[in-house]
Protein backbone atom coordinates (compact mmCIF):
# COMPACT_ATOMS: atom_id res chain seq x y z
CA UNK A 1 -59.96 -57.07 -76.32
CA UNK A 2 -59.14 -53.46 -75.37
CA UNK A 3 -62.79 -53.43 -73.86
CA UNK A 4 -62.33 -56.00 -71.95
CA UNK A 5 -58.98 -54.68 -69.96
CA UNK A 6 -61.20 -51.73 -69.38
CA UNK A 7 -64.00 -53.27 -67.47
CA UNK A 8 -61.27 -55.35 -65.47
CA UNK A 9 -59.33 -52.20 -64.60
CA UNK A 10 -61.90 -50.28 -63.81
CA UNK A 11 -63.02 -53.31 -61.84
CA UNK A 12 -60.37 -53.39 -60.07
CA UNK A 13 -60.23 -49.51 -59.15
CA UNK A 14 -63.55 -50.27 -57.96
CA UNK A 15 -63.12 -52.96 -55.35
CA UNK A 16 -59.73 -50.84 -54.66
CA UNK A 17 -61.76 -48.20 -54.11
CA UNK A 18 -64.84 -49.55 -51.67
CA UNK A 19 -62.47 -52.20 -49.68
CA UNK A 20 -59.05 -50.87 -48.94
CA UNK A 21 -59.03 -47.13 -49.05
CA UNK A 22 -60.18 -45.69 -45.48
CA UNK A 23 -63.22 -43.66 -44.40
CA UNK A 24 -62.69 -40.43 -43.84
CA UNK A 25 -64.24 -38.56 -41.63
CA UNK A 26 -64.46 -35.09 -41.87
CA UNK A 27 -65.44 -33.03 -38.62
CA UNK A 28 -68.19 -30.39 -39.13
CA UNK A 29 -66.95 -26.69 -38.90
CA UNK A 30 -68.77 -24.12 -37.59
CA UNK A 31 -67.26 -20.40 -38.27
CA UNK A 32 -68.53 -17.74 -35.88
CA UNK A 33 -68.55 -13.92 -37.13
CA UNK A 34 -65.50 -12.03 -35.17
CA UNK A 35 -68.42 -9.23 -34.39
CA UNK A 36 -70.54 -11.79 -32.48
CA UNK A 37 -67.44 -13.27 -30.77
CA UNK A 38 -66.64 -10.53 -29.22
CA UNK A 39 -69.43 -8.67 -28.55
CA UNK A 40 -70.55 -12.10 -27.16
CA UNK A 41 -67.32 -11.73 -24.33
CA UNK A 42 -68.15 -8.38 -23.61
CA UNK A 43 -71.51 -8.97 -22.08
CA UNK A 44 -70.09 -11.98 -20.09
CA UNK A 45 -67.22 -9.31 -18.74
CA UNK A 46 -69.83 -6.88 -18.08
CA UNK A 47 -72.02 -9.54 -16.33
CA UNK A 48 -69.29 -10.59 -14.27
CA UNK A 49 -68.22 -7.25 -13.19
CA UNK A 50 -72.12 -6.53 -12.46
CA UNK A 51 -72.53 -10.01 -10.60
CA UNK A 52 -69.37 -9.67 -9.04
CA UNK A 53 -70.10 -5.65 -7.60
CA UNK A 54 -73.22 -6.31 -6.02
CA UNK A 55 -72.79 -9.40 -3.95
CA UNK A 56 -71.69 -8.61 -0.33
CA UNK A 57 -69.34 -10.42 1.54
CA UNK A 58 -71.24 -11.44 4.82
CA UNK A 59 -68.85 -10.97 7.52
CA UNK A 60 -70.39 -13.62 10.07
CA UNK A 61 -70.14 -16.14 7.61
CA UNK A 62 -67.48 -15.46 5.02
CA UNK A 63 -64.13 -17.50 4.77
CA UNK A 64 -60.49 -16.68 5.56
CA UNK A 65 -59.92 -16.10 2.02
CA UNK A 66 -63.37 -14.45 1.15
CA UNK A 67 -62.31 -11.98 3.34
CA UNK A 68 -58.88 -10.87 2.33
CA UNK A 69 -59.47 -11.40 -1.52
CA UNK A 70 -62.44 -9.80 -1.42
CA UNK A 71 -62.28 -6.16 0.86
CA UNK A 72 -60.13 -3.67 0.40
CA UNK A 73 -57.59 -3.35 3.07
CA UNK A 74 -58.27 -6.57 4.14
CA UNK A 75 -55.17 -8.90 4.64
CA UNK A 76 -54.76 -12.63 5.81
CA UNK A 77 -54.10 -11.37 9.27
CA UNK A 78 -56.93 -8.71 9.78
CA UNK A 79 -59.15 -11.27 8.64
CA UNK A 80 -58.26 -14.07 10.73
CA UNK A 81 -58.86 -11.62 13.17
CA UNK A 82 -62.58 -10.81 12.03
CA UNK A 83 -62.96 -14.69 12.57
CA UNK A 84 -61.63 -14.82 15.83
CA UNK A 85 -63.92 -11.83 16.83
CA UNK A 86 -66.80 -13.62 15.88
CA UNK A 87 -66.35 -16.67 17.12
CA UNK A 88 -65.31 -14.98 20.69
CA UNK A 89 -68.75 -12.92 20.45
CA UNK A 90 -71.27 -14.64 18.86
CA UNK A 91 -70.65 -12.80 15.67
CA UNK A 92 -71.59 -9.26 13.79
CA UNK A 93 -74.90 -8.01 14.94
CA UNK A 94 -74.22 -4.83 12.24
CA UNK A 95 -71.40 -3.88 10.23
CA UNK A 96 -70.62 -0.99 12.27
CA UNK A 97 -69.65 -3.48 15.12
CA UNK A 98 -66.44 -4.86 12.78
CA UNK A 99 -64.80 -1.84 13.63
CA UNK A 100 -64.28 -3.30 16.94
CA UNK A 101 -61.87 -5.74 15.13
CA UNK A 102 -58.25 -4.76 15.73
CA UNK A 103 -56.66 -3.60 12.89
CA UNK A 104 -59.96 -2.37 11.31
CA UNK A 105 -60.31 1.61 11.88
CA UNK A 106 -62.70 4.40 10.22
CA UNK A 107 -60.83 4.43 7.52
CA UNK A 108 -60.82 0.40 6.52
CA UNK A 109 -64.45 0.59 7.06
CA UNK A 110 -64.95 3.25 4.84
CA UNK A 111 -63.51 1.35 2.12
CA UNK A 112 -65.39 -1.70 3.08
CA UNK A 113 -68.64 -0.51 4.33
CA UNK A 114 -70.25 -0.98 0.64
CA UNK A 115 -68.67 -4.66 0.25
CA UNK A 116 -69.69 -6.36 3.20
CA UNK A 117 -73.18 -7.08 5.14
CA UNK A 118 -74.16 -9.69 8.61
């Protein structure tokens, strides 16, 4: 008799078990070494400080905002007026010819002469 309330309650933990207890998923972790991590961000700071440093900003082409984010000494206003310039004259036939911009002297193009190409 005991035997057989065995087999029905473990019968019944069974069908418990396979029809009214949810699935589970469990998501997949994946643990990444601090070391790599980091060094891994370093090289993307260094490549975006490399990328970033050797791209000029073409001055017959560049936008507003290109402009002024981008040069040193370089403002909203001074480069709306490196726009206007261009448009007025066909545009920048060396980068010398930007210090005909008013606004921009020897010294602004000193600071910009490295960052910016036509």
């Amino acid at each position: 008799m005991l035997i057989i309330i065995a087999l029905i309650l473990c019968a019944g933990v069974i069908f418990y078990n396979a029809f009214f207890i949810p699935k589970i998923s469990i998501p997949s972790v994946v643990y990444v070494d601090s070391d790599e991590q980091s060094q891994e961000s370093e090289q993307e700071e260094r490549s975006d400080v490399i990328s970033s440093g050797s791209e000029k900003i073409n001055i017959n082409t560049a936008t507003k905002e290109e402009l002024s984010s981008n040069l040193t000494g370089i403002g909203d206003k001074i480069a709306q007026r490196i726009i206007d310039y261009r448009e007025e004259n066909g545009g920048f036939s060396s980068i010398e010819d930007i210090k005909n911009v008013s606004g921009i002297g020897e010294k602004i193009f000193e600071n910009i002469r490295n960052d910016i190409t036509t």
